[in-house]
N, C-alpha and C. Protein backbone atom coordinates (compact mmCIF):
# COMPACT_ATOMS: atom_id res chain seq x y z
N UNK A 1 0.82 -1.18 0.00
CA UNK A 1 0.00 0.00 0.00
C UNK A 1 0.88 1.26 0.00
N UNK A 2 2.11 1.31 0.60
CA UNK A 2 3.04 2.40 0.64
C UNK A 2 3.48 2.73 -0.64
N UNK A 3 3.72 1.49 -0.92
CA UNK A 3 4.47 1.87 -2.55
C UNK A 3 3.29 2.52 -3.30
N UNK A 4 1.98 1.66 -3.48
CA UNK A 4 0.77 2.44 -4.33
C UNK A 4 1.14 3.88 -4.16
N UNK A 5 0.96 4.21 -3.06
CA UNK A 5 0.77 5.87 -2.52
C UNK A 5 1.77 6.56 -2.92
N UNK A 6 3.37 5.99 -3.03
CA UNK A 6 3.94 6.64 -3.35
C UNK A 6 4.16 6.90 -4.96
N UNK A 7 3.86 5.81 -5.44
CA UNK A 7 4.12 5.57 -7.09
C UNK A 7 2.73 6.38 -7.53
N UNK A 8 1.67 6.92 -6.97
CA UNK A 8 0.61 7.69 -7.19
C UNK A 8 1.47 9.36 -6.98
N UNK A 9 1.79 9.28 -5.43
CA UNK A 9 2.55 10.68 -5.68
C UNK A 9 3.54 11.19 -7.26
N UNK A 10 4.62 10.22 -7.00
CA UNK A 10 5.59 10.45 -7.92
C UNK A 10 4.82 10.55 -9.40
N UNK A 11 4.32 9.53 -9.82
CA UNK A 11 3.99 8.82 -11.41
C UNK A 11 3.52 10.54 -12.22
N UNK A 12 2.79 11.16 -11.52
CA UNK A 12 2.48 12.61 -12.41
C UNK A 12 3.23 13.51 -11.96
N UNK A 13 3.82 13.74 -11.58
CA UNK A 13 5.27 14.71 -11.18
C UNK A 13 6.25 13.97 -12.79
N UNK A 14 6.45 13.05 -12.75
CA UNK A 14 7.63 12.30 -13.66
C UNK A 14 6.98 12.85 -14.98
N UNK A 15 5.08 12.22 -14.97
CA UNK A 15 5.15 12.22 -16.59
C UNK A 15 4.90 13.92 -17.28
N UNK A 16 4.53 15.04 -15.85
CA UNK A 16 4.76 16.26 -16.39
C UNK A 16 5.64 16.89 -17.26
N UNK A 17 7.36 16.09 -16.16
CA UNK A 17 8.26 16.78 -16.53
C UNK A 17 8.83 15.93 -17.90
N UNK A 18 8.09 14.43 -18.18
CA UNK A 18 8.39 14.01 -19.45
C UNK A 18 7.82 15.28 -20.81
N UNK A 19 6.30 15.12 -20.46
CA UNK A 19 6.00 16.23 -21.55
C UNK A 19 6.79 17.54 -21.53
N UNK A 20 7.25 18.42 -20.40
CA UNK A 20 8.04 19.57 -20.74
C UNK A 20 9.06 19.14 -21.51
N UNK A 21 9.99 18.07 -21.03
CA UNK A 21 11.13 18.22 -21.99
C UNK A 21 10.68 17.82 -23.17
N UNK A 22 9.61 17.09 -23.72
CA UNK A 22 9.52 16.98 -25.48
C UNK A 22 9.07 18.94 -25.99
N UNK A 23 8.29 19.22 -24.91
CA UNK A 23 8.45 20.40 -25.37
C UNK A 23 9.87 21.64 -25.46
N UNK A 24 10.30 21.35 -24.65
CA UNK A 24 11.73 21.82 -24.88
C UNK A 24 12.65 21.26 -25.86
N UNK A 25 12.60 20.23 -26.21
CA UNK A 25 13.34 19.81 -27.01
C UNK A 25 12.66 20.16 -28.66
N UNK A 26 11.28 20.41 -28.91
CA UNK A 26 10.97 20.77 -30.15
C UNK A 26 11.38 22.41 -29.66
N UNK A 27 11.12 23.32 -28.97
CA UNK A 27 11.27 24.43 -28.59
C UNK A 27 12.79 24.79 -29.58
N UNK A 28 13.89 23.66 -29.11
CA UNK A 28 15.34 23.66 -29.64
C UNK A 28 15.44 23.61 -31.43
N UNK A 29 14.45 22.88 -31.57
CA UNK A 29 14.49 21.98 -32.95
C UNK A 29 14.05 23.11 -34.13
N UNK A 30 12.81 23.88 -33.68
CA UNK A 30 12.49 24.82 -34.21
C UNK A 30 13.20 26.25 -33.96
N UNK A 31 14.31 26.39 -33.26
CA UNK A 31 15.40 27.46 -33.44
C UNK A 31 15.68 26.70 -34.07
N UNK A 32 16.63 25.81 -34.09
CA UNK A 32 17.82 24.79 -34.87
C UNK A 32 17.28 25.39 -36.48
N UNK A 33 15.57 24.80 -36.99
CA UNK A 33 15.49 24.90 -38.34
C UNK A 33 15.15 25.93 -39.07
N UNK A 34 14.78 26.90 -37.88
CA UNK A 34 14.52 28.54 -38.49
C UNK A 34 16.27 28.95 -38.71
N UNK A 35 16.72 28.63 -37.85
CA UNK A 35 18.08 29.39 -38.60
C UNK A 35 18.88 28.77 -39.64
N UNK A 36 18.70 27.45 -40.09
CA UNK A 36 18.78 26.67 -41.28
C UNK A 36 18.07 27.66 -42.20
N UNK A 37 16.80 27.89 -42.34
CA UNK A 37 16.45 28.37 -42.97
C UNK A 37 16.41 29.75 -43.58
N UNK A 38 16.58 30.91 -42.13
CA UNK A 38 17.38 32.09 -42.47
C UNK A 38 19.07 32.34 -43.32
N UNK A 39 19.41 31.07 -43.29
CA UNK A 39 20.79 31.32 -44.03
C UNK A 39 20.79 30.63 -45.42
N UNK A 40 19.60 29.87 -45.66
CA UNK A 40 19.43 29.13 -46.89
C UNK A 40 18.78 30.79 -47.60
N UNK A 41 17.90 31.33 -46.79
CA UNK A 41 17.07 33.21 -47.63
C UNK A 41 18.70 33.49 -47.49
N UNK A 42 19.24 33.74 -47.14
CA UNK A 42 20.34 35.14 -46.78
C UNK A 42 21.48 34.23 -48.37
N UNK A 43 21.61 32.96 -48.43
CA UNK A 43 22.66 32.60 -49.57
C UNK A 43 21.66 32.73 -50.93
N UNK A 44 20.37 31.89 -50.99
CA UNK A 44 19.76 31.90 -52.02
C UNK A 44 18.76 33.28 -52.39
N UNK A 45 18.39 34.14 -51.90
CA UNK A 45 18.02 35.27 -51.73
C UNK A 45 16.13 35.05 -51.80
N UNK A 46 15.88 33.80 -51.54
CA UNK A 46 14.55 33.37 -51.36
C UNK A 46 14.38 32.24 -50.41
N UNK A 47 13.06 31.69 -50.09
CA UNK A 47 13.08 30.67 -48.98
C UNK A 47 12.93 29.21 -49.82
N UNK A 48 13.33 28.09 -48.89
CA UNK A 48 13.48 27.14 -49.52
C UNK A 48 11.94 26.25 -49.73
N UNK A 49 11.67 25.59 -50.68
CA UNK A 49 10.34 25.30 -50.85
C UNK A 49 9.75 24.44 -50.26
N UNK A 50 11.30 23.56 -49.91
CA UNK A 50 10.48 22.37 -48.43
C UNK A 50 11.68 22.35 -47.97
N UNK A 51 11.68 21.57 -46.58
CA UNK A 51 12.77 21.68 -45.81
C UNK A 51 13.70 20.74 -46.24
N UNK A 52 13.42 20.01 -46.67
CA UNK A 52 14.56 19.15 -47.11
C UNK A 52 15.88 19.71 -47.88
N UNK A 53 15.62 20.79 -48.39
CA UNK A 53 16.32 21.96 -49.14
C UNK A 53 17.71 22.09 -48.23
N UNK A 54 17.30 22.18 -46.99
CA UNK A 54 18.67 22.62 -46.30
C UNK A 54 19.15 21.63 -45.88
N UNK A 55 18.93 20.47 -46.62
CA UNK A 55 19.90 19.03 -46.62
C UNK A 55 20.33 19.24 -47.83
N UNK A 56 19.70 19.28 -49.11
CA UNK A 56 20.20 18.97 -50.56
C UNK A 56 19.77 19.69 -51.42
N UNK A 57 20.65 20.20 -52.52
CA UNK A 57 19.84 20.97 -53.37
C UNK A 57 20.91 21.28 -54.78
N UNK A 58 20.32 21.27 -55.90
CA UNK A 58 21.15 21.28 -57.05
C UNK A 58 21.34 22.99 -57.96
N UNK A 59 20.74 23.51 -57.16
CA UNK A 59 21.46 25.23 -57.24
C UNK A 59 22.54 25.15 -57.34
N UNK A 60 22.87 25.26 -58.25
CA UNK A 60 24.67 26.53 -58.05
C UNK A 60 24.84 27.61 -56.87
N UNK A 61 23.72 28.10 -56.64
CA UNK A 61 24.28 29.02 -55.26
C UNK A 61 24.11 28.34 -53.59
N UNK A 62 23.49 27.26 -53.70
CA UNK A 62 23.17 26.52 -52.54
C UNK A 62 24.93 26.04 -52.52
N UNK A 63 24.74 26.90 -50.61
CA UNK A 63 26.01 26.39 -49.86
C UNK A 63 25.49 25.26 -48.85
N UNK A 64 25.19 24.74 -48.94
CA UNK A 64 24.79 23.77 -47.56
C UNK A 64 25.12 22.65 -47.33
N UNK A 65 25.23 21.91 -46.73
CA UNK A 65 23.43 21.57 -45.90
C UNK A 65 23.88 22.80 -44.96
N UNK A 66 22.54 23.16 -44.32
CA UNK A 66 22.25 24.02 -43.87
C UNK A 66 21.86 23.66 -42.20
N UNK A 67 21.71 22.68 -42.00
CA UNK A 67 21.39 21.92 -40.91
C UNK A 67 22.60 20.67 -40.33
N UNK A 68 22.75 20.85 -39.01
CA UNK A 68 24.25 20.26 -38.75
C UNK A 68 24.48 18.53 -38.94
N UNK A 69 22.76 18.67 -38.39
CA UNK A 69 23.08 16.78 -38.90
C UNK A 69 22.92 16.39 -40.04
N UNK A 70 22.70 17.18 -40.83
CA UNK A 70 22.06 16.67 -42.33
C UNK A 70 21.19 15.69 -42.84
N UNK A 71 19.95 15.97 -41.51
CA UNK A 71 18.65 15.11 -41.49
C UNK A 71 17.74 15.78 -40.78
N UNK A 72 16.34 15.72 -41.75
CA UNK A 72 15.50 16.54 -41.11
C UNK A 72 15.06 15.88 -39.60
N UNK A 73 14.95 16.72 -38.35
CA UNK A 73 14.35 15.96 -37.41
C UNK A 73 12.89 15.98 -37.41
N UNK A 74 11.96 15.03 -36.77
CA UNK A 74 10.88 15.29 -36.67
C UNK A 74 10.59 15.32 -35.04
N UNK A 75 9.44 15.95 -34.82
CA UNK A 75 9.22 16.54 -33.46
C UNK A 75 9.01 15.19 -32.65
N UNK A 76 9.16 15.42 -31.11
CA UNK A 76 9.11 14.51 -29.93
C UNK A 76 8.01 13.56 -30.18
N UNK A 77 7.09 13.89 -30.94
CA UNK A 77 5.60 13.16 -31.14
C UNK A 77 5.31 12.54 -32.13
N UNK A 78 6.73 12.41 -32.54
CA UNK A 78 6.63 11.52 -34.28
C UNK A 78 6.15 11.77 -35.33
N UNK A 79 5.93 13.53 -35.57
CA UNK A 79 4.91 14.52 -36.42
C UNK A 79 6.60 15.29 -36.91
N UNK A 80 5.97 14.83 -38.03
CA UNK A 80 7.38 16.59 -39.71
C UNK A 80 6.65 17.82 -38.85
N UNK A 81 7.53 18.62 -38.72
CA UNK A 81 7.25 19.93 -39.04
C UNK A 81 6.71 20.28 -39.77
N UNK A 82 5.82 21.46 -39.73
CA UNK A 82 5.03 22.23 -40.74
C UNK A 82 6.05 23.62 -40.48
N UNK A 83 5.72 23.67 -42.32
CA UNK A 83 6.61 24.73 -42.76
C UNK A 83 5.59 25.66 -44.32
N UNK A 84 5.81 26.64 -44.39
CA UNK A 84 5.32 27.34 -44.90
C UNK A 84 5.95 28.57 -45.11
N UNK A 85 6.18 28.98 -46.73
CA UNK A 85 6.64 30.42 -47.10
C UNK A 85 5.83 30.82 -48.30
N UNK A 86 5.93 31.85 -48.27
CA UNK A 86 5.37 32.53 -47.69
C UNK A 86 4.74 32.15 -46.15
N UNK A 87 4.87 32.98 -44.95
CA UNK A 87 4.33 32.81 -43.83
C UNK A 87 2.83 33.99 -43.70
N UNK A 88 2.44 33.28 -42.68
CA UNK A 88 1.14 34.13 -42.47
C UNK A 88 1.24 35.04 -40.86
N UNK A 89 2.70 34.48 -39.96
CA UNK A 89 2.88 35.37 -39.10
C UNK A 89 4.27 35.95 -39.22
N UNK A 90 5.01 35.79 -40.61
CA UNK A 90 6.22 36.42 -41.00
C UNK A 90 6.66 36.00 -42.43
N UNK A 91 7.72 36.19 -42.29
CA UNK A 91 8.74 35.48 -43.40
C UNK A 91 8.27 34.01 -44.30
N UNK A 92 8.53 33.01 -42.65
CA UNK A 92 7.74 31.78 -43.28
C UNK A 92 7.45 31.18 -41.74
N UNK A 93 6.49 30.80 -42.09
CA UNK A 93 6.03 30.16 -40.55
C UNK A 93 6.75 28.70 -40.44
N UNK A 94 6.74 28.13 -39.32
CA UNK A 94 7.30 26.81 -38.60
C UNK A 94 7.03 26.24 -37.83
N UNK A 95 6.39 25.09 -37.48
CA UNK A 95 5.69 24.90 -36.08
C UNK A 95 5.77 23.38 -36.20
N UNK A 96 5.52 23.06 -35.19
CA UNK A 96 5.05 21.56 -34.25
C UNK A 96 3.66 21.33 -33.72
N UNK A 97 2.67 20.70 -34.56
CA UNK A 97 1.97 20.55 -33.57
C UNK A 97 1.66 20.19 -32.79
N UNK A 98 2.52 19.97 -31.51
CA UNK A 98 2.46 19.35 -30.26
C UNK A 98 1.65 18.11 -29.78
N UNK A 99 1.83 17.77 -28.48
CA UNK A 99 1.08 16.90 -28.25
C UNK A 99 -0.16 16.47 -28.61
N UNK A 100 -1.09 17.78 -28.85
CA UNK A 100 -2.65 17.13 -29.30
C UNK A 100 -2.78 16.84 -30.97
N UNK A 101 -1.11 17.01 -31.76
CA UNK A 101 -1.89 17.15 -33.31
C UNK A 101 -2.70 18.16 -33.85
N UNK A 102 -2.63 19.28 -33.41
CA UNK A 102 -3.38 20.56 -33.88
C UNK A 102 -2.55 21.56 -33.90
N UNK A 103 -2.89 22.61 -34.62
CA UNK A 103 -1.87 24.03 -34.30
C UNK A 103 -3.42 25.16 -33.31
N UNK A 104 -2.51 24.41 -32.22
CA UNK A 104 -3.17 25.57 -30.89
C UNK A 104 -2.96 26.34 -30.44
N UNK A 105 -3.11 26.42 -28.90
CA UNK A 105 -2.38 26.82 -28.37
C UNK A 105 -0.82 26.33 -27.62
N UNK A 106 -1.17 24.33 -27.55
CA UNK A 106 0.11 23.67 -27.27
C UNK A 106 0.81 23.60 -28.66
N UNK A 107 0.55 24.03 -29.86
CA UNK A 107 1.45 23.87 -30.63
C UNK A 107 2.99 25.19 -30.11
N UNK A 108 3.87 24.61 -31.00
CA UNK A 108 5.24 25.18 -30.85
C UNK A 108 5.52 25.66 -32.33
N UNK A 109 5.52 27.43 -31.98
CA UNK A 109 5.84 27.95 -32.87
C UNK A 109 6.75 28.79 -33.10
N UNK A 110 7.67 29.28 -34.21
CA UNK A 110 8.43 30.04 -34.56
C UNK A 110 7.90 31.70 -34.18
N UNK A 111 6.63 31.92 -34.17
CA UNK A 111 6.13 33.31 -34.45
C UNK A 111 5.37 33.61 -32.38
């Protein structure tokens, strides 16, 4: 019975701080690929049309990869990034939609 009580205390304390860090860790992922992508605009003088761009690309002016591992990551929740340029809250938008699969308010965004 002690253990119940205690593995009741602990068990949602643990799986909180599981969900923060997937959120921190897309938090990272989406700096990581916005600035991939600000230096793919700043060499090619436009944005790239999908992300894969700042892995490979047969431009003559493409310096890259643009990204350090030279693989796109996908977010903590086993979901691609959504990417879009033209953006509708800048340049080009970027996001995760987080845990629920929606762009919410738990989504993780660039803007």
């Amino acid at each position: 019975m002690i253990i119940g009580l205690m593995a009741s205390l602990v068990a949602p304390n643990l799986l909180g701080r599981f969900e923060r860090s997937k959120e921190e860790i897309t938090k990272a992922q989406v700096e990581m690929l916005s600035s991939g992508i600000q230096a793919y605009i700043l060499d090619m003088g436009k944005c790239p049309d999908t992300l894969s761009e700042l892995i490979t690309s047969n431009d003559p002016k493409w310096r890259g990869p643009y990204l350090s591992k030279k693989e796109l990551p996908i977010d903590p929740w086993k979901r691609e990034y959504q990417y879009k340029c033209p953006g509708e809250h800048g340049n080009f938008d970027l996001y995760s939609l987080g845990p629920d699969g929606r762009l919410d308010e738990k989504a993780i965004k660039n803007w």
